[in-house]
C-alpha atoms as a PDB file:
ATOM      1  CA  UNK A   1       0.000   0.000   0.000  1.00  0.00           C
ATOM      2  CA  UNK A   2       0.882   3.350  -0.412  1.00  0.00           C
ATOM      3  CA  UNK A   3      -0.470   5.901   1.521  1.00  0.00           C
ATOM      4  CA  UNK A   4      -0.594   9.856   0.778  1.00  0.00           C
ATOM      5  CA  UNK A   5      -2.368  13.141   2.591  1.00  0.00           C
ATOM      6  CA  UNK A   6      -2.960  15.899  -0.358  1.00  0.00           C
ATOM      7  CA  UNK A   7      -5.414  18.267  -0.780  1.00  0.00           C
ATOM      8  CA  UNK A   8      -7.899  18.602  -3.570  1.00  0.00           C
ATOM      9  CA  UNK A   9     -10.617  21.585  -4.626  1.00  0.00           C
ATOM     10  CA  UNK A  10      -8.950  23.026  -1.547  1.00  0.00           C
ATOM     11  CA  UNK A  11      -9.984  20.242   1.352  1.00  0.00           C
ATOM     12  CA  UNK A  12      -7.110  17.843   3.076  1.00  0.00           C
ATOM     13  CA  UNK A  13      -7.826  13.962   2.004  1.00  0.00           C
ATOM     14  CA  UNK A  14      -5.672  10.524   2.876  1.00  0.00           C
ATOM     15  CA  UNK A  15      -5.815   8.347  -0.379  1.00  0.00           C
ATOM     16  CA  UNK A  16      -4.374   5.232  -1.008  1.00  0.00           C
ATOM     17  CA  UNK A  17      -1.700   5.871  -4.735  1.00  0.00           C
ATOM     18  CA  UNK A  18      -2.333   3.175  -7.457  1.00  0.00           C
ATOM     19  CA  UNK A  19      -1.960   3.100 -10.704  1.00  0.00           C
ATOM     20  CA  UNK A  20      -1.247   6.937 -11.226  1.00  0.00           C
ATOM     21  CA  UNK A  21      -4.255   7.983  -9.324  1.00  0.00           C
ATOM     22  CA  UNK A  22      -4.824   8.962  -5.582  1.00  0.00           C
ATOM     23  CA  UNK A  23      -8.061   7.118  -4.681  1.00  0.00           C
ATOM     24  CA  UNK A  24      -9.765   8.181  -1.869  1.00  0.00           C
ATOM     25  CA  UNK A  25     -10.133   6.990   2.274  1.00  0.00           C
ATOM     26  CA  UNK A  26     -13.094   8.106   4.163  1.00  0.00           C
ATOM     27  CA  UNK A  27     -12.837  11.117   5.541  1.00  0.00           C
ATOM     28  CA  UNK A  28     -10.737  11.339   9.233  1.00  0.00           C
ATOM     29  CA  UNK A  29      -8.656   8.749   8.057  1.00  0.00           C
ATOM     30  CA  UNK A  30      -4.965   8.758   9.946  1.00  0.00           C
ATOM     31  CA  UNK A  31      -2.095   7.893   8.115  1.00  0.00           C
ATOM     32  CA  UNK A  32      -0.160   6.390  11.492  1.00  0.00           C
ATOM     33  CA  UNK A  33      -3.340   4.520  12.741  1.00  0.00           C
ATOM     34  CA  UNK A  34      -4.070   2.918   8.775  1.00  0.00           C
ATOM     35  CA  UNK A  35      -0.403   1.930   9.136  1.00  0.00           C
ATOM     36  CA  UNK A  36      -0.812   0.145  12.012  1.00  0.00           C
ATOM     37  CA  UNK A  37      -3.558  -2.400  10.657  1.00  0.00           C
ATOM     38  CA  UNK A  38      -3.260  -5.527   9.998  1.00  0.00           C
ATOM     39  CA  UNK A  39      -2.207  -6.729   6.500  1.00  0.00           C
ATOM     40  CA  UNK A  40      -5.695  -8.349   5.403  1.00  0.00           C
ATOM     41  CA  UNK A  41      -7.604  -4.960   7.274  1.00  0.00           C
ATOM     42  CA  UNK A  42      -5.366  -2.537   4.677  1.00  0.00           C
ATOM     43  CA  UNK A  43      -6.024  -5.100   1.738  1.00  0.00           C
ATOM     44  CA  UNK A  44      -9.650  -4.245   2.379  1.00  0.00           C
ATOM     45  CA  UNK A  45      -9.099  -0.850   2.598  1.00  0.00           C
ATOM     46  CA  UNK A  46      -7.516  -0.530  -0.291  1.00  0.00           C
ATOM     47  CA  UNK A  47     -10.387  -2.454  -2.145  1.00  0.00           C
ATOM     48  CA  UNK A  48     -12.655   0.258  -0.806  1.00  0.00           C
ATOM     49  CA  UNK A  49     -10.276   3.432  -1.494  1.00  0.00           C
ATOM     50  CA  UNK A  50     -11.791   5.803  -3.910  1.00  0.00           C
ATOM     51  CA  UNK A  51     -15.324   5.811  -3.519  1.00  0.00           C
ATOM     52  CA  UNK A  52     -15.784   9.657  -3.141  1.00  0.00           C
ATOM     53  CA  UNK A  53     -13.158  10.543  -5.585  1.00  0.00           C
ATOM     54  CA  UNK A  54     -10.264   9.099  -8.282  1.00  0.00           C
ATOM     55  CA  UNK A  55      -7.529  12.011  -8.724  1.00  0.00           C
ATOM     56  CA  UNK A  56      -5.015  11.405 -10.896  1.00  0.00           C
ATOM     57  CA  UNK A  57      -1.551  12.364  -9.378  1.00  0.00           C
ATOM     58  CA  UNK A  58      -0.635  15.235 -11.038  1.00  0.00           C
ATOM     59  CA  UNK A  59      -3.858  17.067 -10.141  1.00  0.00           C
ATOM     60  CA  UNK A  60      -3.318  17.132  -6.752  1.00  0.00           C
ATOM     61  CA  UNK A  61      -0.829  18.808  -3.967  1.00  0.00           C
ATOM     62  CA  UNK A  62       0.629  16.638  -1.786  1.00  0.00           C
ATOM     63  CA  UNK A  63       1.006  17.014   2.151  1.00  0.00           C
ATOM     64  CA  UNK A  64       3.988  15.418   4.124  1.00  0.00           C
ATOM     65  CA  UNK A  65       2.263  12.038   4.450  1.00  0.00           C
ATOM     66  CA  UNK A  66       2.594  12.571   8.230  1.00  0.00           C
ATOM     67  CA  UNK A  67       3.263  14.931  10.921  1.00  0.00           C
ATOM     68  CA  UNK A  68       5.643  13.634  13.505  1.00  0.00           C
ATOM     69  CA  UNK A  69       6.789  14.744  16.625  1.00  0.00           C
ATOM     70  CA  UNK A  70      10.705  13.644  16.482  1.00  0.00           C
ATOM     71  CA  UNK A  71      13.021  12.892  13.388  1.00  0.00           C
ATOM     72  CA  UNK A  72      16.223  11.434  13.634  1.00  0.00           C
ATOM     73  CA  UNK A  73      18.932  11.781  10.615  1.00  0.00           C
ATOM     74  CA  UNK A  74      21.718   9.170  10.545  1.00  0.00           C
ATOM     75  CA  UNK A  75      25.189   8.951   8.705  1.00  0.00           C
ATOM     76  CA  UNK A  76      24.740   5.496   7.615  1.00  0.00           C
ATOM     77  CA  UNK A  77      26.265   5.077   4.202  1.00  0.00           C
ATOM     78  CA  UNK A  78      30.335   4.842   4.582  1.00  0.00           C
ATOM     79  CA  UNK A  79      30.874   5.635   0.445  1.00  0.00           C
ATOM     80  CA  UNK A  80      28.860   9.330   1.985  1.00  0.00           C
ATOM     81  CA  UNK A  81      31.392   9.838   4.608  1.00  0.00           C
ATOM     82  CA  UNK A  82      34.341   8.794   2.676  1.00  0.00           C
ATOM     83  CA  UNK A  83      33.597  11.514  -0.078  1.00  0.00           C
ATOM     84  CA  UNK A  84      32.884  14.381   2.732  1.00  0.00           C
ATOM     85  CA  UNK A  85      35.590  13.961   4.359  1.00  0.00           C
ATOM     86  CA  UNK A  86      38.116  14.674   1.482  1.00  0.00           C
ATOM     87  CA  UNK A  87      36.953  18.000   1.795  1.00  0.00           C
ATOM     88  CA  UNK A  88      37.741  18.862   5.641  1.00  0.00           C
ATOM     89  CA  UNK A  89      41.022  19.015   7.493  1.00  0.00           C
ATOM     90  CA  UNK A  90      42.959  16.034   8.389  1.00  0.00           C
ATOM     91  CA  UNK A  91      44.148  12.827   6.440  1.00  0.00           C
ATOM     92  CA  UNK A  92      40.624  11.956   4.793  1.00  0.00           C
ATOM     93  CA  UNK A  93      39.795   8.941   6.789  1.00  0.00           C
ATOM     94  CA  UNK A  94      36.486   8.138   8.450  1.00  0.00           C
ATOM     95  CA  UNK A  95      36.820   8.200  12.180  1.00  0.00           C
ATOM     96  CA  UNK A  96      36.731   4.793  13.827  1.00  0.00           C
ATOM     97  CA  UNK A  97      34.073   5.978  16.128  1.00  0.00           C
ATOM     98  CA  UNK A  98      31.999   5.890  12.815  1.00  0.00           C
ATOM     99  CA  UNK A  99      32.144   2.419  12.728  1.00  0.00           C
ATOM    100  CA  UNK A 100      31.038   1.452  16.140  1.00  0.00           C
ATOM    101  CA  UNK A 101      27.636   2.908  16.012  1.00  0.00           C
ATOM    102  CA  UNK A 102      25.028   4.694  13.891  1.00  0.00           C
ATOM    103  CA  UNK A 103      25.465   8.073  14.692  1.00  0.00           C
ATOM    104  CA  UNK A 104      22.052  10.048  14.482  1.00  0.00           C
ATOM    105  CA  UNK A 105      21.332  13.949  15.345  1.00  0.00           C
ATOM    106  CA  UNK A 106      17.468  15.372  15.972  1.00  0.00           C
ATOM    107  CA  UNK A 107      15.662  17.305  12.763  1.00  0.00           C
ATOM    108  CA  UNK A 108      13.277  20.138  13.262  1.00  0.00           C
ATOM    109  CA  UNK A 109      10.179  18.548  12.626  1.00  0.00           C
ATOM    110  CA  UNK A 110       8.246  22.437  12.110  1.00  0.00           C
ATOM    111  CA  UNK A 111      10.419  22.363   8.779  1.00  0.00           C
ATOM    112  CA  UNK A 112       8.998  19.580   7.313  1.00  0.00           C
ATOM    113  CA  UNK A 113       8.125  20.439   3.520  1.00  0.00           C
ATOM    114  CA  UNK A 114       5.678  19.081   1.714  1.00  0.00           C
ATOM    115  CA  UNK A 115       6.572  17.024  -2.128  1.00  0.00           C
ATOM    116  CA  UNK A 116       6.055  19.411  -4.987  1.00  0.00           C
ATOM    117  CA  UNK A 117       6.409  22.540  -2.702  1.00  0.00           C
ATOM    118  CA  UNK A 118       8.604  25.192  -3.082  1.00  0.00           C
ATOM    119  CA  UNK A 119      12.146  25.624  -1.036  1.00  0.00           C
ATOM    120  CA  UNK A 120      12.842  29.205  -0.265  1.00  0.00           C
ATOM    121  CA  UNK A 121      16.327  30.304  -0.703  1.00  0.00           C
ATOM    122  CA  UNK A 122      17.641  30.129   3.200  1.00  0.00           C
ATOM    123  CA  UNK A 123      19.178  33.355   3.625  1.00  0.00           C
ATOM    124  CA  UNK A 124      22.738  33.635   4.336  1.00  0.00           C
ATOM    125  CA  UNK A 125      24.066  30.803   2.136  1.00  0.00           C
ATOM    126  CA  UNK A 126      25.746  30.955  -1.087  1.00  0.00           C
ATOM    127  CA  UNK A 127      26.202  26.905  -1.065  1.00  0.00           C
ATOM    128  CA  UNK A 128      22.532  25.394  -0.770  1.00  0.00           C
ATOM    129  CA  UNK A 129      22.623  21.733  -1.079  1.00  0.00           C
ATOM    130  CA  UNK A 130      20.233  18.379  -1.380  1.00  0.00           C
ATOM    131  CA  UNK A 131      20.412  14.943   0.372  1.00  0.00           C
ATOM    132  CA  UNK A 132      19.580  11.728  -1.065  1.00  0.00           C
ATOM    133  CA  UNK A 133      17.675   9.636   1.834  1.00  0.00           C
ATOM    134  CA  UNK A 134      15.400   7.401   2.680  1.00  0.00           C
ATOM    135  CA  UNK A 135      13.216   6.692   5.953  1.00  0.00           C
ATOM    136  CA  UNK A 136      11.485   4.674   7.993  1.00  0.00           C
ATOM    137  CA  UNK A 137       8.323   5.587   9.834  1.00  0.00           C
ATOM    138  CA  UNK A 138       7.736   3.742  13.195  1.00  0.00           C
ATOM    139  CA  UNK A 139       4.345   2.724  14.200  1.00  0.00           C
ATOM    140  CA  UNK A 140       4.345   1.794  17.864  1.00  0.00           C
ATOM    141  CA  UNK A 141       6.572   3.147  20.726  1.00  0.00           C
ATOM    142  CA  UNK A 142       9.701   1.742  21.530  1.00  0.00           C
ATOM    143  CA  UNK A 143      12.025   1.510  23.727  1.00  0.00           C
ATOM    144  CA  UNK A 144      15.376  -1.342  24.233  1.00  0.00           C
ATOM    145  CA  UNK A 145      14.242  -3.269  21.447  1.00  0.00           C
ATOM    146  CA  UNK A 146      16.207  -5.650  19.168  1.00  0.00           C
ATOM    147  CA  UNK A 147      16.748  -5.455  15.841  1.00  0.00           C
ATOM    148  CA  UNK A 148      14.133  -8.759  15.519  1.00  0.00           C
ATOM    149  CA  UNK A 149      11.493  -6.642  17.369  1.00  0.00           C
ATOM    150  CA  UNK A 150      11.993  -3.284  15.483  1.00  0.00           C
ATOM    151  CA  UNK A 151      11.074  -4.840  12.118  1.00  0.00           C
ATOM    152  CA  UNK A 152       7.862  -5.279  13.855  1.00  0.00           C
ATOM    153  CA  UNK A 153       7.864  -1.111  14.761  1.00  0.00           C
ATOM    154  CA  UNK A 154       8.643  -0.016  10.967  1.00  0.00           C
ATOM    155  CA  UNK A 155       5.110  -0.017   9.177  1.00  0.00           C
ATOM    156  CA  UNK A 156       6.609   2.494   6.522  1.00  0.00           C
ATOM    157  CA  UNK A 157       9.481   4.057   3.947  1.00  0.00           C
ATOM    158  CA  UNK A 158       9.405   7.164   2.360  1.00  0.00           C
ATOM    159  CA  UNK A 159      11.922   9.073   0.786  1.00  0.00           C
ATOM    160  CA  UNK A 160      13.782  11.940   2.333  1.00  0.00           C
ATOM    161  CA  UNK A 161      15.516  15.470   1.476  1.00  0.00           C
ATOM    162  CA  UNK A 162      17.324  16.443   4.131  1.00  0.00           C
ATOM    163  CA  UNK A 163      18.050  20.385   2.560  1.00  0.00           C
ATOM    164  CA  UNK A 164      21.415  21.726   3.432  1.00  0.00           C
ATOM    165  CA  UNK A 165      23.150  25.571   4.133  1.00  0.00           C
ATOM    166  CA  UNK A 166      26.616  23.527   3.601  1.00  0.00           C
ATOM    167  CA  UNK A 167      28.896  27.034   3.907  1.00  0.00           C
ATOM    168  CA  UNK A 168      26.306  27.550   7.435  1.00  0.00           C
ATOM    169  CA  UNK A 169      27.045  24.231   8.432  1.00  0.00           C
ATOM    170  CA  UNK A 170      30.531  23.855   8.275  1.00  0.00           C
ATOM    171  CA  UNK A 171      31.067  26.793  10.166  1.00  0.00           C
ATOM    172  CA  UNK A 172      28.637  25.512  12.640  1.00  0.00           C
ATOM    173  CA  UNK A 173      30.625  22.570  13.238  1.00  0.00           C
ATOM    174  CA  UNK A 174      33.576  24.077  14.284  1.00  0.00           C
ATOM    175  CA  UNK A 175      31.762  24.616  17.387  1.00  0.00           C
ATOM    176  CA  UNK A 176      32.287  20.993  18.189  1.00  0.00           C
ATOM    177  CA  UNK A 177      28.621  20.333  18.286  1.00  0.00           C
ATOM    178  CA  UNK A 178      26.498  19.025  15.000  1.00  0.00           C
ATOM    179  CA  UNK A 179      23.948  21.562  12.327  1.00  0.00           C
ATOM    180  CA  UNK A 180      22.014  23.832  13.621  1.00  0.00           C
ATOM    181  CA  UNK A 181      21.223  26.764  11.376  1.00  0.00           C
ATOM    182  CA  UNK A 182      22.659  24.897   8.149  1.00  0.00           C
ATOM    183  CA  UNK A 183      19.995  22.222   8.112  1.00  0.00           C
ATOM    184  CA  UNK A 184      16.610  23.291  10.092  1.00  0.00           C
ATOM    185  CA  UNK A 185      15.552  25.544   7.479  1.00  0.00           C
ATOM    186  CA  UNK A 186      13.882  22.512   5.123  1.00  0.00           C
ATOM    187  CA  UNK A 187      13.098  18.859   5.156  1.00  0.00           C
ATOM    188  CA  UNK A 188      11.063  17.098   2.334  1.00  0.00           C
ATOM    189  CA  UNK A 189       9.394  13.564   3.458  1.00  0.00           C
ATOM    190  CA  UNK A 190       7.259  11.796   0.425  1.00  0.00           C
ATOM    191  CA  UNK A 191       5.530  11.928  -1.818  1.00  0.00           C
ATOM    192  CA  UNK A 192       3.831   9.107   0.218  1.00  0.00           C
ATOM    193  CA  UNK A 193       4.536   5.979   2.766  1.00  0.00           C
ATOM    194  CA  UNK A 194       5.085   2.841   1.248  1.00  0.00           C
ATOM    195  CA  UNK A 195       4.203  -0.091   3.446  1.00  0.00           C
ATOM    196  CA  UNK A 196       6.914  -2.837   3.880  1.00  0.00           C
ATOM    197  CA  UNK A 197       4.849  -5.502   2.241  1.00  0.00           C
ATOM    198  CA  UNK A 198       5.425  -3.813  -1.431  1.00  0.00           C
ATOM    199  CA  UNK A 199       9.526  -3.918  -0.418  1.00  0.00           C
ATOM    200  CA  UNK A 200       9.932  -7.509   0.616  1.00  0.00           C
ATOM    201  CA  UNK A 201      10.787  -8.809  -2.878  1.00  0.00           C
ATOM    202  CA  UNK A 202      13.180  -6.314  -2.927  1.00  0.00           C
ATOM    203  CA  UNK A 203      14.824  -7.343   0.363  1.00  0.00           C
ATOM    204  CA  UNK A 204      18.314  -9.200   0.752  1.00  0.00           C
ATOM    205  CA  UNK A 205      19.387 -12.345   2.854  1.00  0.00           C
ATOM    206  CA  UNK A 206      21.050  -9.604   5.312  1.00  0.00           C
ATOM    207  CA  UNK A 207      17.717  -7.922   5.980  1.00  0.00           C
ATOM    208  CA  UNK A 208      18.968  -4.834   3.676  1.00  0.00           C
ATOM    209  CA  UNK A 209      16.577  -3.215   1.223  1.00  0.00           C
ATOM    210  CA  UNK A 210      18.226  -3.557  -2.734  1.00  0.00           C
ATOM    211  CA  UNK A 211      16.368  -0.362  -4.180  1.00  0.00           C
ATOM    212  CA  UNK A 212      18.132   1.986  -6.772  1.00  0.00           C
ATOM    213  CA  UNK A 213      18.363   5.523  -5.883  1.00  0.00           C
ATOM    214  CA  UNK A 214      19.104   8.697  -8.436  1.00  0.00           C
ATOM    215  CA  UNK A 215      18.940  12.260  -8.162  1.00  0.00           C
ATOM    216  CA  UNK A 216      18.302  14.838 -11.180  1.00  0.00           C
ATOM    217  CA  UNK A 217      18.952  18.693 -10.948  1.00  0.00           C
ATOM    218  CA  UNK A 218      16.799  20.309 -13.805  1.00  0.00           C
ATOM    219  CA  UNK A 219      16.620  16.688 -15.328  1.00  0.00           C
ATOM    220  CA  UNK A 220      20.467  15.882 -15.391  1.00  0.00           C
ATOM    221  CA  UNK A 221      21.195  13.106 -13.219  1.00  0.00           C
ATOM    222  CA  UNK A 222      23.762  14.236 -10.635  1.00  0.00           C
ATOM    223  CA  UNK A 223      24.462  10.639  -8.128  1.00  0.00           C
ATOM    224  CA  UNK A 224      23.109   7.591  -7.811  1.00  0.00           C
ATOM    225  CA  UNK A 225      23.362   4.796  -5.572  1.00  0.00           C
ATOM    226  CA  UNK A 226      21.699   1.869  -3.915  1.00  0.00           C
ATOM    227  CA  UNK A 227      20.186   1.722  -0.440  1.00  0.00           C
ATOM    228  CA  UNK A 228      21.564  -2.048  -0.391  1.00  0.00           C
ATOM    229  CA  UNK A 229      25.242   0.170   0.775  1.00  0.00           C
ATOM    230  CA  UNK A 230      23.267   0.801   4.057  1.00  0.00           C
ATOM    231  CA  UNK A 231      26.023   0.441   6.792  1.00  0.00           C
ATOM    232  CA  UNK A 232      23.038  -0.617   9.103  1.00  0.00           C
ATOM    233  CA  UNK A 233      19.586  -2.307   8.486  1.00  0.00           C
ATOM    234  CA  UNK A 234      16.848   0.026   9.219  1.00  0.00           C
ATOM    235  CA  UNK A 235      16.280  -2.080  12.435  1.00  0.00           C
ATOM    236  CA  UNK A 236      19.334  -1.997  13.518  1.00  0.00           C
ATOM    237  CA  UNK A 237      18.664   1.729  13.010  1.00  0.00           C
ATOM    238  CA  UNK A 238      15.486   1.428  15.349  1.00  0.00           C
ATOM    239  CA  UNK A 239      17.515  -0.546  18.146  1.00  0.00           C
ATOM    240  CA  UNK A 240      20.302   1.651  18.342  1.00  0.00           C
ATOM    241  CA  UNK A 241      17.703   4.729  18.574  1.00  0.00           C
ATOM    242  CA  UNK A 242      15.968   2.947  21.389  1.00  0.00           C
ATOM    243  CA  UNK A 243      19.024   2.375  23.940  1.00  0.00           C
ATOM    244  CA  UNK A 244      17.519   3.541  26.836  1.00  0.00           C
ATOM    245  CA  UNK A 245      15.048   5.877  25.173  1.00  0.00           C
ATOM    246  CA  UNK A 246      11.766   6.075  23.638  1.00  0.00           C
ATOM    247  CA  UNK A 247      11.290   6.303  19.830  1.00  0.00           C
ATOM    248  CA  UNK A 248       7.575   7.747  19.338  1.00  0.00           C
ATOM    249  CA  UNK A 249       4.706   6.640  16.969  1.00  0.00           C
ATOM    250  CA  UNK A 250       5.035   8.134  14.306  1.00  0.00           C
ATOM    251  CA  UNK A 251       8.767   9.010  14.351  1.00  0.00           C
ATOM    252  CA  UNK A 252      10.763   9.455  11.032  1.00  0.00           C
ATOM    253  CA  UNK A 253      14.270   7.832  11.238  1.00  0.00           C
ATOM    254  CA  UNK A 254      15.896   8.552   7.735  1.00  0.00           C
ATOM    255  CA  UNK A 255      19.391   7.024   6.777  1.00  0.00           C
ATOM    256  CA  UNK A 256      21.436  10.224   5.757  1.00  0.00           C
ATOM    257  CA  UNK A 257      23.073  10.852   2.287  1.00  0.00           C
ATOM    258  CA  UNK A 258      23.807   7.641   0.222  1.00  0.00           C
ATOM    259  CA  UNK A 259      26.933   7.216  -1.941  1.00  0.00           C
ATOM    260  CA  UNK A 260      26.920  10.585  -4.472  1.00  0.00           C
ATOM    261  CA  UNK A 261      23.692  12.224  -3.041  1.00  0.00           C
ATOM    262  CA  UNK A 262      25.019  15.048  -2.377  1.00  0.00           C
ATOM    263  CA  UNK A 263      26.782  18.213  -4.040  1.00  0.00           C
ATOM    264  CA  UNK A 264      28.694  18.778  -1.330  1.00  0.00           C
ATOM    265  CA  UNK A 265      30.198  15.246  -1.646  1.00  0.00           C
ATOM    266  CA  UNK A 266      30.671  15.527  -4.871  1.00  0.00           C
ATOM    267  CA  UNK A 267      32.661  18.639  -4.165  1.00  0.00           C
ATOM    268  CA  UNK A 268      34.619  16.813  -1.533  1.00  0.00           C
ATOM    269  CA  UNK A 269      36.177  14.452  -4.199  1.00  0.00           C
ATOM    270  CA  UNK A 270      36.604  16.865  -6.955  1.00  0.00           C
ATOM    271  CA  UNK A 271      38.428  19.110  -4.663  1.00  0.00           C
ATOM    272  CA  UNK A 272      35.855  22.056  -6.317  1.00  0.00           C
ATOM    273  CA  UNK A 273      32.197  23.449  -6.283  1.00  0.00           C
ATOM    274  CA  UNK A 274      31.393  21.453  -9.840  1.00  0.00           C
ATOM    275  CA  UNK A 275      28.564  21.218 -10.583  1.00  0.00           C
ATOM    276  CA  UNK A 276      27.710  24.362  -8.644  1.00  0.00           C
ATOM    277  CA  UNK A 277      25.344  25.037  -5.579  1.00  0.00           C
ATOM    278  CA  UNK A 278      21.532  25.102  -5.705  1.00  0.00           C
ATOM    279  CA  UNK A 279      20.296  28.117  -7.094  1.00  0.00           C
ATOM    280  CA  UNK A 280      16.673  29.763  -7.906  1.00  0.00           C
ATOM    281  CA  UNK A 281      15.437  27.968 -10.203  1.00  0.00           C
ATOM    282  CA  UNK A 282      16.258  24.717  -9.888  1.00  0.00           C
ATOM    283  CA  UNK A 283      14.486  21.678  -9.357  1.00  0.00           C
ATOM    284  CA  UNK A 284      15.553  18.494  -7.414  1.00  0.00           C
ATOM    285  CA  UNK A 285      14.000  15.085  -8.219  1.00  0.00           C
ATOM    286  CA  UNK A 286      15.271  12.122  -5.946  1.00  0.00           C
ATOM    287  CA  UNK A 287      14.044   9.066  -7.484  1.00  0.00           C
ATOM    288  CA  UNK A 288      14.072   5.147  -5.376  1.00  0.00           C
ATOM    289  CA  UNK A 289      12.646   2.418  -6.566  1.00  0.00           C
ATOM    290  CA  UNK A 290       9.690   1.185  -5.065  1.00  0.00           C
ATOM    291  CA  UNK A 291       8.818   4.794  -3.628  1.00  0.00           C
ATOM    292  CA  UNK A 292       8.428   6.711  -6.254  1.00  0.00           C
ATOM    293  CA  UNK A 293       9.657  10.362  -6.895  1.00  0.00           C
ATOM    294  CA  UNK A 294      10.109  13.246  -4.857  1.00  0.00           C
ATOM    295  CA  UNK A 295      10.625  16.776  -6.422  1.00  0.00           C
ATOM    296  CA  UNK A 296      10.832  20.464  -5.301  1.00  0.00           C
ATOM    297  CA  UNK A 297      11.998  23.434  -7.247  1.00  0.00           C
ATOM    298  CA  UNK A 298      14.343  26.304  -5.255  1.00  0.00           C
ATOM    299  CA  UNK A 299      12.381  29.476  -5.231  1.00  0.00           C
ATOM    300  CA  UNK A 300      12.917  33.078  -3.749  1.00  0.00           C
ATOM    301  CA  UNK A 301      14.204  34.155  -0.641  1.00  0.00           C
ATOM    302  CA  UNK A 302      11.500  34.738   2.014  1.00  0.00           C
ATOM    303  CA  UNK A 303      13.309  35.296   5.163  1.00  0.00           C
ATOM    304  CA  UNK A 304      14.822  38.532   6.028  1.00  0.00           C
ATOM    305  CA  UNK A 305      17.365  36.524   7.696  1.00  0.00           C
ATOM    306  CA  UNK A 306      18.957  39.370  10.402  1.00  0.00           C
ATOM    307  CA  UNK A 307      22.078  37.576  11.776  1.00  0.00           C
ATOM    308  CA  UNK A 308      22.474  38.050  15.704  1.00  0.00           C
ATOM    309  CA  UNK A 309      25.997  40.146  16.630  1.00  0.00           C
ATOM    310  CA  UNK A 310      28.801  38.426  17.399  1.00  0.00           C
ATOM    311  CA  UNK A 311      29.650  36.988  20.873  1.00  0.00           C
ATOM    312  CA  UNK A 312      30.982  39.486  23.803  1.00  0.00           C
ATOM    313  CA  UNK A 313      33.967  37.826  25.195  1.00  0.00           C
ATOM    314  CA  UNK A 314      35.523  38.402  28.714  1.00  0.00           C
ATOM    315  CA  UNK A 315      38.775  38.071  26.103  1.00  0.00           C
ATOM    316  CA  UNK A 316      38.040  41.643  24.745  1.00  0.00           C
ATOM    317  CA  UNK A 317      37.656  44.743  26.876  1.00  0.00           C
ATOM    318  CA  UNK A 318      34.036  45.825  27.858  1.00  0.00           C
ATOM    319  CA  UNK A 319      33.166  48.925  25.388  1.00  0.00           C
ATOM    320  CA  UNK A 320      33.373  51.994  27.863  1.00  0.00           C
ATOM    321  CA  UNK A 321      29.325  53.398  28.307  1.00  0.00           C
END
C-alpha cells in the first residue's frame, strides 16, 4: 500500500496511490493509525479506497504524508562519509568511532516540507545543497528493542531530502557540536509511505533493502546509488535509537546521504564546487525504486534573515558606556 495526505478543490484527504491515481479513504482517516492495521484490514481498505473521488496524481498537492513529533537523521552510508571527508582538514579517513555505532542527530520537525512545494532560498548561504535519503516511519513506541522486534515497529518508507546551508554548516561545526542553522531551514518527506509488504521482494538475505536511488537537478542526473550500501539495516537503526530511550509513533528515522547524493560530496572528491550550488530555479527530483519520486523546485528568498551580533567575550575589553 501506499499511503498519501494531499489536498484537492482546496480540502485535506488521505488516499491510497495506485496506478497513477490517488483514490480516496473516508474522511478522518490517519495515516499512522491505517499503518498500524493488519495486513488483510489494509487489503480491504484498499479495495474500498476511492469511492468519493479518483484524482489522478498530477492534479493534486501533496502534504507530508505525516506529521511527527521527532526525526532522527543518521550517517549510515560509509561511500557518503568517505567523499565528505576529502573535503575537511585532516588525512581523509572516516573516524573509527563511525564504525562502532550509527550516529544520528534530531531534525526540526516544524520544517517539514511538503513534495512538490517550493524551497525558499535560506538566507545567508551561497552553497545550498540536497540529500539523497530514505526513511522509515515507526508505528508503535519503543524503547530497548532488538533489531528482531523493530522490524515489527517499521510499518513504513518514504523518501527523504534532508536540505542543506553547507557554507552555514561547516562553520557551525567548528563549534564541536552538529547543524544547527545549516539544516533546520527545510526537510522534504514523500511523496507518500510505502508499506513494507510492497519492499519484501526487494529485500536481501542480510535484511537490507536492494532499491536503486538517483537524483536529477533540472533533469540531469547528478548521483546515484543503492540503499543495499546501508552500513546498518533500518532495524538496527530502530535498536540503536531505542538504547535507553523512547522512539515515538510516528517518528521518522531517515538514513542520511547515500553514496553521491550530495553536491557537497561531490565537491569533496573533486576538490571544487562542480557542478555548482543550488540556485533559484532549480528543481531536485530524488528518485528510489519502489517509492516513487520526490521533487521540489528552489524558489525566492523569504526570510529577512537578520544575523544576531557576534559573541561578547571576557577576552576583549568591555566597550566603555
Amino acid at each position: 500500500m501506499k499511503i498519501a495526505r494531499y489536498e484537492h478543490n482546496g480540502f485535506p484527504h488521505v488516499g491510497i496511490v495506485n496506478h497513477g491515481k490517488v483514490n480516496s479513504l473516508p474522511d478522518g482517516t490517519d495515516v499512522l493509525e491505517t499503518l498500524n492495521l493488519p495486513l488483510d484490514a489494509q487489503y480491504r481498505l484498499q479495495a474500498s479506497a476511492g469511492r468519493h473521488h479518483r484524482v489522478p496524481l498530477e492534479d493534486v498537492r501533496f502534504l507530508p504524508p505525516i506529521e511527527p513529533r521527532a526525526m532522527r537523521d543518521f550517517v549510515a552510508f560509509e561511500a557518503h562519509i568517505t567523499g565528505m571527508k576529502k573535503a575537511e582538514p585532516g588525512d581523509g579517513s572516516v573516524p573509527e568511532a563511525w564504525y562502532e555505532a550509527p550516529a544520528f542527530l534530531f531534525m526540526n520537525p516544524w520544517s517539514l516540507t511538503a513534495p512538490g512545494a517550493d524551497i525558499p532560498m535560506p538566507p545567508l548561504t551561497k552553497a545550498l545543497d540536497y540529500e539523497v535519503e530514505v526513511a522509515a516511519i515507526v508505528g508503535t513506541a519503543a524503547r530497548d528493542v532488538t533489531p528482531e522486534q523493530a522490524r515489527e515497529h517499521i510499518v513504513g518508507y518514504a523518501i527523504f531530502n534532508d536540505w542543506s546551508a553547507r557554507d552555514i554548516q561547516g562553520r557551525e561545526m567548528q563549534v564541536g557540536l552538529g547543524p544547527s542553522k545549516g539544516k533546520d531551514f527545510a526537510n522534504t518527506l514523500g511523496p507518500w509511505i510505502t508499506t513494507p509488504d510492497e519492499l519484501e521482494k526487494f529485500r536481501l538475505a542480510d535484511g537490507r533493502l536492494d532499491l536503486e536511488m538517483s537524483v536529477t537537478i533540472n533533469g540531469v542526473q547528478t548521483g546515484s546509488d543503492r540503499l543495499s550500501n546501508l552500513s546498518w539495516t533500518f532495524e538496527e537503526l530502530v535498536s540503536h535509537a531505542s538504547r535507553d530511550a523512547w522512539v515515538g509513533a510516528g517518528d521518522v528515522l531517515a538514513t542520511g546521504t547515500c553514496a553521491s547524493g550530495s553536491l557537497a560530496e561531490l565537491w569533496g572528491r573533486a576538490g571544487r564546487q562542480d557542478p555548482p550550488p543550488l540556485t533559484v530555479g532549480d528543481v531536485i527530483s530524488i528518485t528510489v525504486q519502489g517509492l516513487g519520486t520526490l521533487t521540489n523546485r528552489i524558489s525566492p528568498q523569504t526570510s529577512t534573515g537578520v544575523p544576531v551580533p557576534p559573541a561578547w567575550s571576557r577576552r576583549q575589553p568591555k566597550e566603555s558606556p
